[in-house]
N, C-alpha and C. Protein backbone atom coordinates (compact mmCIF):
# COMPACT_ATOMS: atom_id res chain seq x y z
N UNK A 1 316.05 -41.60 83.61
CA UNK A 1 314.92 -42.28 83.02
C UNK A 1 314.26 -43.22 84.03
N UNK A 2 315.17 -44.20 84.82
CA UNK A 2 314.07 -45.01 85.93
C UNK A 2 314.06 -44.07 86.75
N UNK A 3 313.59 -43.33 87.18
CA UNK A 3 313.54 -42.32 88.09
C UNK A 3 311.88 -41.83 87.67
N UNK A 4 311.64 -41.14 86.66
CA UNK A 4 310.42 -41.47 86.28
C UNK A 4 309.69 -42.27 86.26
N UNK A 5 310.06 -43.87 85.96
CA UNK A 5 309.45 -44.85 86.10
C UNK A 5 308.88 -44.99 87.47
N UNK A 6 309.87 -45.15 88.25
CA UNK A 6 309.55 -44.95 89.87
C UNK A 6 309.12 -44.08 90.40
N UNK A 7 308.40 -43.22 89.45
CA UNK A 7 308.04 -41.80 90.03
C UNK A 7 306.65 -42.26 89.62
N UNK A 8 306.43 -42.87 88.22
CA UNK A 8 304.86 -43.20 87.72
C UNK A 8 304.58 -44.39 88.23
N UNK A 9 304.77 -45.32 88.27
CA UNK A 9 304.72 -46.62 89.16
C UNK A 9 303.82 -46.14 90.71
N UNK A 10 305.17 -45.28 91.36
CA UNK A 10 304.55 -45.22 92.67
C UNK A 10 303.29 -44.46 92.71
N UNK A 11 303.54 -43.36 92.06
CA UNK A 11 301.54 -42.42 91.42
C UNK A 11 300.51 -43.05 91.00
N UNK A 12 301.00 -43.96 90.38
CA UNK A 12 299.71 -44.98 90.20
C UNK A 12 299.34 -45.94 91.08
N UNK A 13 300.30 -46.59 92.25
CA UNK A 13 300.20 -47.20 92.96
C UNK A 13 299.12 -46.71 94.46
N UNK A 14 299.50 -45.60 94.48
CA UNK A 14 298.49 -44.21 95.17
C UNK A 14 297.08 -43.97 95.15
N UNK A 15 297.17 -43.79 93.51
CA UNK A 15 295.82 -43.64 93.24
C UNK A 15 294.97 -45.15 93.44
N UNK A 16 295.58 -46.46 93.01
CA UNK A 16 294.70 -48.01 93.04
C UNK A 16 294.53 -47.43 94.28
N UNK A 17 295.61 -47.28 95.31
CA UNK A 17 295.13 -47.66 96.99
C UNK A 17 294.15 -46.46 97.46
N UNK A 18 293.94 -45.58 96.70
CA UNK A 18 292.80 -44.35 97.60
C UNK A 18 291.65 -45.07 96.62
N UNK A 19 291.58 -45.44 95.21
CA UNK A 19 290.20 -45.48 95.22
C UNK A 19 289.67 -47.11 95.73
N UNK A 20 290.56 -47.92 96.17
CA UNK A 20 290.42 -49.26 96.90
C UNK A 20 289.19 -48.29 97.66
N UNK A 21 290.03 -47.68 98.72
CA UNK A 21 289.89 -47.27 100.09
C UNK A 21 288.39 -46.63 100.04
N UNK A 22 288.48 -45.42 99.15
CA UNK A 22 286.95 -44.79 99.01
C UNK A 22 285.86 -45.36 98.17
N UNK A 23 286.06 -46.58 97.59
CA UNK A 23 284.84 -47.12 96.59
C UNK A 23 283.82 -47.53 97.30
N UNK A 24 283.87 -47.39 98.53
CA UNK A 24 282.40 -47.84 98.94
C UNK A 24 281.96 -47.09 99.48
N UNK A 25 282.93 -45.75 99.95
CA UNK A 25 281.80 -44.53 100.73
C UNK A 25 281.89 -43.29 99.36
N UNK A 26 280.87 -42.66 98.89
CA UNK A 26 281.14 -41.56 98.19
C UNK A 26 280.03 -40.30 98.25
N UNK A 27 279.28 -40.90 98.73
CA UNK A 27 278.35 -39.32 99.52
C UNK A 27 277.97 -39.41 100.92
N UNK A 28 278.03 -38.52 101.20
CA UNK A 28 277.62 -37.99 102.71
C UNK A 28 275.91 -37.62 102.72
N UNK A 29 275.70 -38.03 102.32
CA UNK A 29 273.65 -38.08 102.60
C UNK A 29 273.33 -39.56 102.89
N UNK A 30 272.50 -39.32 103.77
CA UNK A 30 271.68 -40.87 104.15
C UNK A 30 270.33 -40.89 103.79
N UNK A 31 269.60 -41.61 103.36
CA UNK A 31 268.58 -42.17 103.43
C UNK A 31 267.53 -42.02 104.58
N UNK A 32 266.19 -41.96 104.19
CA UNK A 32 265.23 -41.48 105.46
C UNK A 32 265.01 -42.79 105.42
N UNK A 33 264.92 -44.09 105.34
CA UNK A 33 264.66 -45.27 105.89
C UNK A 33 265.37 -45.90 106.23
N UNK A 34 266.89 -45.82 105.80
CA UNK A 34 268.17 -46.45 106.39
C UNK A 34 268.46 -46.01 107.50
N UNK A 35 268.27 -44.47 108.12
CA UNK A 35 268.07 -43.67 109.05
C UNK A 35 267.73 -44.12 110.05
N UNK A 36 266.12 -44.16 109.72
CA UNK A 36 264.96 -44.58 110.56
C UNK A 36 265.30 -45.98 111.04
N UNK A 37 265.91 -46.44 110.11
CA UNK A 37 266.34 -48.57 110.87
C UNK A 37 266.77 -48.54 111.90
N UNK A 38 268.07 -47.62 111.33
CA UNK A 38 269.34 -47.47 112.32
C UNK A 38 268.94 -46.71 113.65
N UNK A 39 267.96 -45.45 113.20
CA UNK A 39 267.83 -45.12 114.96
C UNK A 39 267.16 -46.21 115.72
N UNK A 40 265.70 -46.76 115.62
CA UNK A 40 264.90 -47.64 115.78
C UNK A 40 265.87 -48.46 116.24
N UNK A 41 267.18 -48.98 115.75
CA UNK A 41 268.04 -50.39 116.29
C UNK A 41 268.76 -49.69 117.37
N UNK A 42 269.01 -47.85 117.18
CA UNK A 42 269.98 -47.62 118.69
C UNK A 42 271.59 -48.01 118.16
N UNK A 43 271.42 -47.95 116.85
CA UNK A 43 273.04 -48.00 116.35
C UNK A 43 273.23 -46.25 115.60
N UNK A 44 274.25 -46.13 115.79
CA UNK A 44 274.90 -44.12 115.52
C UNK A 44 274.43 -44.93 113.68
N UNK A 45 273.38 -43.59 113.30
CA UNK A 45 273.28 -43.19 111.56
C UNK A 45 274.58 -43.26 110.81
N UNK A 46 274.57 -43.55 110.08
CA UNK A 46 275.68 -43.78 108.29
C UNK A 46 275.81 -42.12 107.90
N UNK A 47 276.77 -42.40 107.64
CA UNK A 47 277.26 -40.83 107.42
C UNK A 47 277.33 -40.97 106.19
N UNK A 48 277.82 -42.16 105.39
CA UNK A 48 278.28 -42.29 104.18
C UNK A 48 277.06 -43.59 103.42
N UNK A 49 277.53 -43.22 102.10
CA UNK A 49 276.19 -44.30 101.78
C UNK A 49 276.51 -44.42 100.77
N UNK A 50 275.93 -45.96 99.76
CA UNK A 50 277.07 -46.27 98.26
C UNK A 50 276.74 -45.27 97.62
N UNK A 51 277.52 -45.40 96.29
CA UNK A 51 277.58 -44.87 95.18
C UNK A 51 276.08 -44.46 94.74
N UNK A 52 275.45 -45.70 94.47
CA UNK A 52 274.13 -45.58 93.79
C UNK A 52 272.94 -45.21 94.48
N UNK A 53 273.21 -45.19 95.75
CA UNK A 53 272.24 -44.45 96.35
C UNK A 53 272.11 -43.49 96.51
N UNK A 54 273.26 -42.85 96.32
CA UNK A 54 273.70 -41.08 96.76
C UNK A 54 273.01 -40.77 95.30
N UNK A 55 273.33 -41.25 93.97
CA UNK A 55 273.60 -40.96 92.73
C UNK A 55 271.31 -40.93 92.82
N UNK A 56 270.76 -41.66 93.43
CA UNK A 56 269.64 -42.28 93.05
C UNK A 56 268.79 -40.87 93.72
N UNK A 57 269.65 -40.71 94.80
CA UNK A 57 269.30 -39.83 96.12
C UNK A 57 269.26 -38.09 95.27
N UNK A 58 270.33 -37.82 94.65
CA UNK A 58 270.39 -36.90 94.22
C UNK A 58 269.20 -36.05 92.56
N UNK A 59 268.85 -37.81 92.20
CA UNK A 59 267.92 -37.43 90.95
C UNK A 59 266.46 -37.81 91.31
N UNK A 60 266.34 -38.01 92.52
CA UNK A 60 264.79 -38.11 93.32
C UNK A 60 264.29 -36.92 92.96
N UNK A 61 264.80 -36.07 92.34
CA UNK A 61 263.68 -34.77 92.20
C UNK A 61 264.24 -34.16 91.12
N UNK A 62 262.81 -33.81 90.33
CA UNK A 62 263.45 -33.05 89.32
C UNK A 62 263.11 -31.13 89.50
N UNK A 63 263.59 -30.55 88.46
CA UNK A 63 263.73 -28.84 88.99
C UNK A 63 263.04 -27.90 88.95
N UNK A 64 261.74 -28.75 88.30
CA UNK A 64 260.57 -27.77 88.64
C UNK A 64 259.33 -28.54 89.35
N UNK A 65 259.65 -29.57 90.47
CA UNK A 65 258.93 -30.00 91.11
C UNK A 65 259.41 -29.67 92.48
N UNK A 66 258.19 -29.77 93.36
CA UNK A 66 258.45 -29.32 94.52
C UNK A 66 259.39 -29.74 95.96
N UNK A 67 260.02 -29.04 96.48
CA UNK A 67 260.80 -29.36 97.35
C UNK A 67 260.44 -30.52 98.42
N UNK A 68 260.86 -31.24 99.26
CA UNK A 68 260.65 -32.19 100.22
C UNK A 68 260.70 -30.92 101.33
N UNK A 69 259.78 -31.37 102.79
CA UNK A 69 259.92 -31.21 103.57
C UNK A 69 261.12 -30.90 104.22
N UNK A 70 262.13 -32.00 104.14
CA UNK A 70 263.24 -31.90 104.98
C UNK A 70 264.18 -31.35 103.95
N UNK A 71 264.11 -31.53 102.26
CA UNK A 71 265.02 -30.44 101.82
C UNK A 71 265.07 -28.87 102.75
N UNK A 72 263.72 -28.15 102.22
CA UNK A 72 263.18 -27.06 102.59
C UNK A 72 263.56 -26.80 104.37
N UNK A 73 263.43 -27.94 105.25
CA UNK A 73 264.10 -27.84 106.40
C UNK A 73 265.67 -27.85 106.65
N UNK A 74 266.16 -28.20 105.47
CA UNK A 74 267.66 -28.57 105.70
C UNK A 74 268.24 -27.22 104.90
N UNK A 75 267.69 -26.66 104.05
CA UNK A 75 268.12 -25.15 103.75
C UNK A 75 267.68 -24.08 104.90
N UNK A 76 266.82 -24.50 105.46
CA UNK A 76 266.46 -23.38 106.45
C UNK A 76 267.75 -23.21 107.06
N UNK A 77 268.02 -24.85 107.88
CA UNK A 77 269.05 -24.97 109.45
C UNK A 77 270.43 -24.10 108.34
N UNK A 78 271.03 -24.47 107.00
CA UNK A 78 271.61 -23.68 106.55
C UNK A 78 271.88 -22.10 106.21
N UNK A 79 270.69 -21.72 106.07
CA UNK A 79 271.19 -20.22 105.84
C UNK A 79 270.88 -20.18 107.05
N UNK A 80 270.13 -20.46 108.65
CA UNK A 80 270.11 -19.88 109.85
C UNK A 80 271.93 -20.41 110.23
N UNK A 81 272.71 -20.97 110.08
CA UNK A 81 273.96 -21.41 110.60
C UNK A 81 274.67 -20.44 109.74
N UNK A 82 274.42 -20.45 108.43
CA UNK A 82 275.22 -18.91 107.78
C UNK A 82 274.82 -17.20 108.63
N UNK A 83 273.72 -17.26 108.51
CA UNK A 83 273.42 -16.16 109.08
C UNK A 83 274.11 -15.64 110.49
N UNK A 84 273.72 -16.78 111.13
CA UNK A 84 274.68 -16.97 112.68
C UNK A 84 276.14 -16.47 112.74
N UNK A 85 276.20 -17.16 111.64
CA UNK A 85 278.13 -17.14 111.83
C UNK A 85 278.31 -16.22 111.23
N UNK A 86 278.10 -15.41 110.01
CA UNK A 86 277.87 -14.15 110.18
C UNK A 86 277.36 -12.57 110.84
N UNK A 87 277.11 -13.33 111.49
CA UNK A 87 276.14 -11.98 112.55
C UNK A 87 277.75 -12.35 114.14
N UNK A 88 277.96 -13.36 114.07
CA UNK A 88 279.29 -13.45 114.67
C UNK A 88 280.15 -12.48 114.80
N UNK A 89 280.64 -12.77 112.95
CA UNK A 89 281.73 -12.23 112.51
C UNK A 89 281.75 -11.05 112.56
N UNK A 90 280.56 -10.42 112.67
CA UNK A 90 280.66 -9.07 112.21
C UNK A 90 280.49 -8.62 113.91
N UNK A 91 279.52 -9.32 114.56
CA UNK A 91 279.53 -8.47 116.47
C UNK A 91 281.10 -8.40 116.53
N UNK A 92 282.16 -9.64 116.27
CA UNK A 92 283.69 -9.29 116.66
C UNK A 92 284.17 -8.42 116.12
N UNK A 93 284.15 -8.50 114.61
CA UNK A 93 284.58 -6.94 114.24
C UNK A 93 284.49 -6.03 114.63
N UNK A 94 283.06 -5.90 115.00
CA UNK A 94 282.38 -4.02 115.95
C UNK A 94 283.13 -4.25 116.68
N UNK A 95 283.50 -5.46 117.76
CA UNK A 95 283.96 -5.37 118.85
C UNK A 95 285.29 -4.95 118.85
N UNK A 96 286.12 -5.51 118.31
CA UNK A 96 287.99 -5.22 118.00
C UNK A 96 287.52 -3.77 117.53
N UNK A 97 287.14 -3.31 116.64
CA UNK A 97 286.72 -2.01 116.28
C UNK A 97 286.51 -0.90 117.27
N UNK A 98 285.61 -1.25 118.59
CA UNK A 98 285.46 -0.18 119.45
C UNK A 98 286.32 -0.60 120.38
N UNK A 99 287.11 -1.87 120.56
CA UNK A 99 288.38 -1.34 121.60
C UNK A 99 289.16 -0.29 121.02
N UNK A 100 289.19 -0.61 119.97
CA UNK A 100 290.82 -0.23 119.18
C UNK A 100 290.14 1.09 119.33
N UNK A 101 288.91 1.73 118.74
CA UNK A 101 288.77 3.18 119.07
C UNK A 101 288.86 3.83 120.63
N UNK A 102 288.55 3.14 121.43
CA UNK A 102 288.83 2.97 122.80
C UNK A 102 289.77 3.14 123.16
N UNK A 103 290.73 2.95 123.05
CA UNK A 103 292.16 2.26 123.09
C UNK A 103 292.82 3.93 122.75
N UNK A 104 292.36 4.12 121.55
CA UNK A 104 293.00 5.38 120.55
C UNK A 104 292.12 7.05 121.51
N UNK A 105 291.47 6.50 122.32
CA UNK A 105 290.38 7.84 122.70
C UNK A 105 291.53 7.72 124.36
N UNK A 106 291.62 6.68 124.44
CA UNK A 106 292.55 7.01 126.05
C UNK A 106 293.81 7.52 126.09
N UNK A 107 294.17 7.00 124.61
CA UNK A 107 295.79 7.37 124.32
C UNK A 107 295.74 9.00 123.92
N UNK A 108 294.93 9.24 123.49
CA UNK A 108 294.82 10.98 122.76
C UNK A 108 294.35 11.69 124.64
N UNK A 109 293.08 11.17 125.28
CA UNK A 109 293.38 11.70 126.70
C UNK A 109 294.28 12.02 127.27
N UNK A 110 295.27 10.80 127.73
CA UNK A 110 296.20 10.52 128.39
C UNK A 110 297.52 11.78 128.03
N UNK A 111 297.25 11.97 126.72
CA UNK A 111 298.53 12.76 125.75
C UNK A 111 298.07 14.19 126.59
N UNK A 112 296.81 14.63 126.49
CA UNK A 112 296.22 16.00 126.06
C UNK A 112 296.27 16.62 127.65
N UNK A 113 295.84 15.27 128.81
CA UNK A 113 295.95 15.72 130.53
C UNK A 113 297.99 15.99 130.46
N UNK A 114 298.85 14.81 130.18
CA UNK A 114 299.98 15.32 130.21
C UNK A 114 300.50 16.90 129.94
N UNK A 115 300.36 17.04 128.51
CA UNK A 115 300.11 18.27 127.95
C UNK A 115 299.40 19.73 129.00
N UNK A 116 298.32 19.19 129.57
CA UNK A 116 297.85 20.22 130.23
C UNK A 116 298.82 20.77 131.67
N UNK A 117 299.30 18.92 132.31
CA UNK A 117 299.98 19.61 133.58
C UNK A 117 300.95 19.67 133.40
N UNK A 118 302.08 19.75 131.63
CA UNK A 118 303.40 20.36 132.00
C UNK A 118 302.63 21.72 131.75
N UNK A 119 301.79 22.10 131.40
CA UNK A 119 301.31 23.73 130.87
C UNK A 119 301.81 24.20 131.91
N UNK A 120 300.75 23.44 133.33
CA UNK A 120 300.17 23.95 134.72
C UNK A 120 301.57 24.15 135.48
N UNK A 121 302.84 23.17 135.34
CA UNK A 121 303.93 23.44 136.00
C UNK A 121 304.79 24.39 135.29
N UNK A 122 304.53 24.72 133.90
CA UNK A 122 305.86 25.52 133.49
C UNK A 122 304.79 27.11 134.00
N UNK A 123 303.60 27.16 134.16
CA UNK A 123 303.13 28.16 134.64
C UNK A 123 302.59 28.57 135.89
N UNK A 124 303.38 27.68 136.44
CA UNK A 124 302.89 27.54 137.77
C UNK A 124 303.68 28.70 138.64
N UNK A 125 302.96 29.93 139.53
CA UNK A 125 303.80 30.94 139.68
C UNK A 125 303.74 30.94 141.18
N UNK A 126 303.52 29.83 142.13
CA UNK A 126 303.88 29.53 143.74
C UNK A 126 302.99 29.81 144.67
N UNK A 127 302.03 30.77 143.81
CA UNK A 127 300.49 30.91 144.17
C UNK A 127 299.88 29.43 144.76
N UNK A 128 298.78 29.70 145.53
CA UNK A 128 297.83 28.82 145.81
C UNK A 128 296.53 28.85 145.76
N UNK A 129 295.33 29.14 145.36
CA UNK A 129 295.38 28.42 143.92
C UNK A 129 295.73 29.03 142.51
N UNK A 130 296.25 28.62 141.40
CA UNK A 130 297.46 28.99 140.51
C UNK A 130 295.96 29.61 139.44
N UNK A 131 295.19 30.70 139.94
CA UNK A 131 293.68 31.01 138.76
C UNK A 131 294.61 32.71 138.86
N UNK A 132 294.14 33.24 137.78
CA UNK A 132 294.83 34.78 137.14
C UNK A 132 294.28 35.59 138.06
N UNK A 133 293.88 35.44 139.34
CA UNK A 133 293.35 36.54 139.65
C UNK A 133 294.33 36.54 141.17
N UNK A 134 295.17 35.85 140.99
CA UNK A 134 296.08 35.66 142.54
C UNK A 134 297.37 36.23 141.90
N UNK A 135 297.62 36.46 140.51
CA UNK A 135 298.97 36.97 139.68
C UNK A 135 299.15 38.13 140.02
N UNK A 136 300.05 38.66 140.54
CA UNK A 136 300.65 40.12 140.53
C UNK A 136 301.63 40.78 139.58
N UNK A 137 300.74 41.20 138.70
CA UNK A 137 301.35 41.82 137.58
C UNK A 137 301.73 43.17 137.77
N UNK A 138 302.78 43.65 137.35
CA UNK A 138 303.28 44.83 137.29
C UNK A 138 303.00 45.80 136.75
């Protein structure tokens, strides 16, 4: 039974200290004038920004009004960075793809020339050059 206790005690003790820790950063969007301060001063942009601004930031537009500039620019740089990294993924694939067929076209060669010169030695009859028309058949 204290074993649980000390099991819920310390879980709750966890959770006070993470949301201590994160109550003042909770979105990752900045502001185009907090931005603009900060470059203008030559101090590195806020990555993080309060609660109520993110919250304020996010209902600046409603869903059948028109996009912002830099929304519409910030989906672009997104699907061009999806697209990218897809068009990646897939050149490596082709690529591992035509070694490995590569790979499988030298090994079937390699098999088929073997193949040919035990032919050439188990028929090889001391002739020079070893073509049917140097054979003396009986």
């Amino acid at each position: 039974m204290i074993w649980r206790q000390v099991l819920l005690l310390s879980c709750f003790s966890a959770v006070v200290l993470l949301s201590r820790l994160r109550e003042g950063t909770s979105a990752s969007v900045g502001s185009r004038q907090a931005a603009g301060d900060e470059a203008q001063e030559g101090v590195k942009p806020k990555i993080f920004m309060q609660e109520s601004d993110a919250s304020n930031f996010l209902k600046k537009r409603g869903k059948r009004s028109p996009k912002s500039r830099e929304e519409v620019n910030a989906e672009n740089r997104q699907k061009l960075r999806a697209d990218e990294l897809r068009r990646e993924y897939y050149e490596e694939q082709r690529n591992e793809f035509e070694n490995f067929v590569e790979e499988q076209n030298d090994e079937q060669e390699e098999r088929s020339r073997e193949a040919v010169e035990q032919w050439r030695q188990w028929h090889y009859d001391g002739l020079y050059p070893p073509y049917l028309y140097n054979r003396h058949h009986i």
